[in-house]
C-alpha atoms as a PDB file:
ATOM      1  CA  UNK A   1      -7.854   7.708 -14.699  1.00  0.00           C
ATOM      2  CA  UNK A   2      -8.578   3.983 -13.762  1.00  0.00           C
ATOM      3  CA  UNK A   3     -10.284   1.304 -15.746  1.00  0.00           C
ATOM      4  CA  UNK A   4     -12.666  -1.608 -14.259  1.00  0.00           C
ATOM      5  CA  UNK A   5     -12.023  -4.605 -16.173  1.00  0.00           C
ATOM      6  CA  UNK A   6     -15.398  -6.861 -15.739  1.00  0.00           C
ATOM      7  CA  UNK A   7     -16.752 -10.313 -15.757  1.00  0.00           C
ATOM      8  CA  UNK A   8     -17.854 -11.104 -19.465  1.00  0.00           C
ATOM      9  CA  UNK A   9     -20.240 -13.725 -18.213  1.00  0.00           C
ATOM     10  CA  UNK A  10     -20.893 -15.441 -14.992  1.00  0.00           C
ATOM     11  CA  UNK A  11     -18.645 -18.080 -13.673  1.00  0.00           C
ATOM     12  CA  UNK A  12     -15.610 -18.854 -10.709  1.00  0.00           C
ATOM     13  CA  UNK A  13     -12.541 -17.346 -10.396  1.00  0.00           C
ATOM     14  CA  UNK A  14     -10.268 -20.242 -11.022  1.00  0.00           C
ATOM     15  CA  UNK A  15      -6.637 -18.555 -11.110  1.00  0.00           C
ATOM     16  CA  UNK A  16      -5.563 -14.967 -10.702  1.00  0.00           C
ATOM     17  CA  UNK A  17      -2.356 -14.109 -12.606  1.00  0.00           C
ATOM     18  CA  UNK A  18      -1.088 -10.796 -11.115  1.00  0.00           C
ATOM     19  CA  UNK A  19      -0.892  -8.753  -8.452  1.00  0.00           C
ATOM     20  CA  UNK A  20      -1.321  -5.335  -6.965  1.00  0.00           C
ATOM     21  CA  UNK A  21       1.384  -3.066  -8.295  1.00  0.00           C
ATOM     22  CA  UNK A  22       1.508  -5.383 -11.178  1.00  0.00           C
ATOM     23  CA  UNK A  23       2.772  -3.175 -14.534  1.00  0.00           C
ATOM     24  CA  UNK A  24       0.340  -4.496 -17.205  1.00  0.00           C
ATOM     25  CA  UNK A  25      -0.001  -4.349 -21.314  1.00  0.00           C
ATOM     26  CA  UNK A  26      -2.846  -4.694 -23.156  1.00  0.00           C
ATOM     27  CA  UNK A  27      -3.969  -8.225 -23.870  1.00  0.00           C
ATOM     28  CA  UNK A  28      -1.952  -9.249 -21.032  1.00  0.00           C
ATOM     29  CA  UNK A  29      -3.659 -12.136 -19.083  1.00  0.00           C
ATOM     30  CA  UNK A  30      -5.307 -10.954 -15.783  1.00  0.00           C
ATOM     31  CA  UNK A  31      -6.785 -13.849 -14.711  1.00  0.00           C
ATOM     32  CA  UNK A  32      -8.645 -17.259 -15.592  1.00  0.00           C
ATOM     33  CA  UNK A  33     -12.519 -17.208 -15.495  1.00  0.00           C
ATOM     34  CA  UNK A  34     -14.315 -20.470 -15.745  1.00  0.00           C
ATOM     35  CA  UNK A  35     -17.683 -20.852 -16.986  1.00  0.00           C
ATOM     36  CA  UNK A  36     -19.824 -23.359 -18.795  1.00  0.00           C
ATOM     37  CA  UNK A  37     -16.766 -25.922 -17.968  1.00  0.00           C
ATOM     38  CA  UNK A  38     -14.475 -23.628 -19.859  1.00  0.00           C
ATOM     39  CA  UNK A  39     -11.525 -21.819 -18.986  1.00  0.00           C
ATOM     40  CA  UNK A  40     -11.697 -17.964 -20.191  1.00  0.00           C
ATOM     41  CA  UNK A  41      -8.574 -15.930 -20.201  1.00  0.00           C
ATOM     42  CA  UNK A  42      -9.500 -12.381 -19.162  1.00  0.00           C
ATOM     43  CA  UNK A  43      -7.038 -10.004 -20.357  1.00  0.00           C
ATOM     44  CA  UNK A  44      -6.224  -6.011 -19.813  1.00  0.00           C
ATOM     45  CA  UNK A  45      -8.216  -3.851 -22.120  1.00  0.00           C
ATOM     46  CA  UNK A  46      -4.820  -1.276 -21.524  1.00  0.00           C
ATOM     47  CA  UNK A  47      -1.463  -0.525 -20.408  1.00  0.00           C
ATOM     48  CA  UNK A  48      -1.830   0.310 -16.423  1.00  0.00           C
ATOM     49  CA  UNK A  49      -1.052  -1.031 -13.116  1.00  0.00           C
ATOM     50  CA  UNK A  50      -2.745  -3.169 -11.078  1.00  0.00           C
ATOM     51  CA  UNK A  51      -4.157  -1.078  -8.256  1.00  0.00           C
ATOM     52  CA  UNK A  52      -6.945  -3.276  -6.934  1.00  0.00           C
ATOM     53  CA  UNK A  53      -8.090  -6.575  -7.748  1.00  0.00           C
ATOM     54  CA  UNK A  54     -11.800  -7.376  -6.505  1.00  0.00           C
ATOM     55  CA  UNK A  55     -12.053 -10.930  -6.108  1.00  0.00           C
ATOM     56  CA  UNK A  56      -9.845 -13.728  -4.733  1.00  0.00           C
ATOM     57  CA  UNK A  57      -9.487 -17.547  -6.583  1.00  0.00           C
ATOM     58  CA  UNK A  58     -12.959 -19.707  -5.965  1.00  0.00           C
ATOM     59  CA  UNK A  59     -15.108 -16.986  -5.792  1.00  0.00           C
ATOM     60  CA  UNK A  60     -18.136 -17.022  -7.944  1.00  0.00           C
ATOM     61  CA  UNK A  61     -19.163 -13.779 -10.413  1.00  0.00           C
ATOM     62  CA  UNK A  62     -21.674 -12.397 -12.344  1.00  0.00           C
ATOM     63  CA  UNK A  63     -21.570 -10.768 -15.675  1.00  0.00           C
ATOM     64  CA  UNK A  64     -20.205  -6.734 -15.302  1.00  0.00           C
ATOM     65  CA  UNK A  65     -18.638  -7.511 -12.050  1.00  0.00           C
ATOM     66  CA  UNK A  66     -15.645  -5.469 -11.732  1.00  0.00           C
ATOM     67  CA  UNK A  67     -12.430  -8.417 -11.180  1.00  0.00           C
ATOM     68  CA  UNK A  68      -9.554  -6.255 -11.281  1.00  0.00           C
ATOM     69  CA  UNK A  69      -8.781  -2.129 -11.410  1.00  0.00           C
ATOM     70  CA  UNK A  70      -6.305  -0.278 -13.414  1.00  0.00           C
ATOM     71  CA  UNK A  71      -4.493   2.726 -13.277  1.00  0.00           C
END
């Protein structure tokens, strides 16, 4: 069973921290959303592997965009 891990708010991809294939816990960091001129840590809502991430660095989201997939 997979689980989408989602934009919290809207905002740019500023740094992607793993990979596909990636072993993951929960609370791990996925990657670095910035919004309102913050940087927000996104982080795995479970234990999984990456098996698809959805966006690359610089591009821009919306809120419930799926960022990264788990397995």
């Amino acid at each position: 069973m997979s689980t989408e891990v989602t934009a919290p708010m809207s905002g740019d991809i500023l740094e992607i921290l793993v990979k596909v294939g990636d072993d993951v816990s929960a609370e791990d960091e996925l990657l670095i959303l910035e919004a309102m001129k913050m940087e927000n840590p996104i982080y795995a809502p479970a234990d999984g592997k990456v098996t698809e991430i959805k966006v690359a660095e610089g591009d821009s989201v919306e809120a419930n965009d799926v960022l990264v997939v788990l397995e």
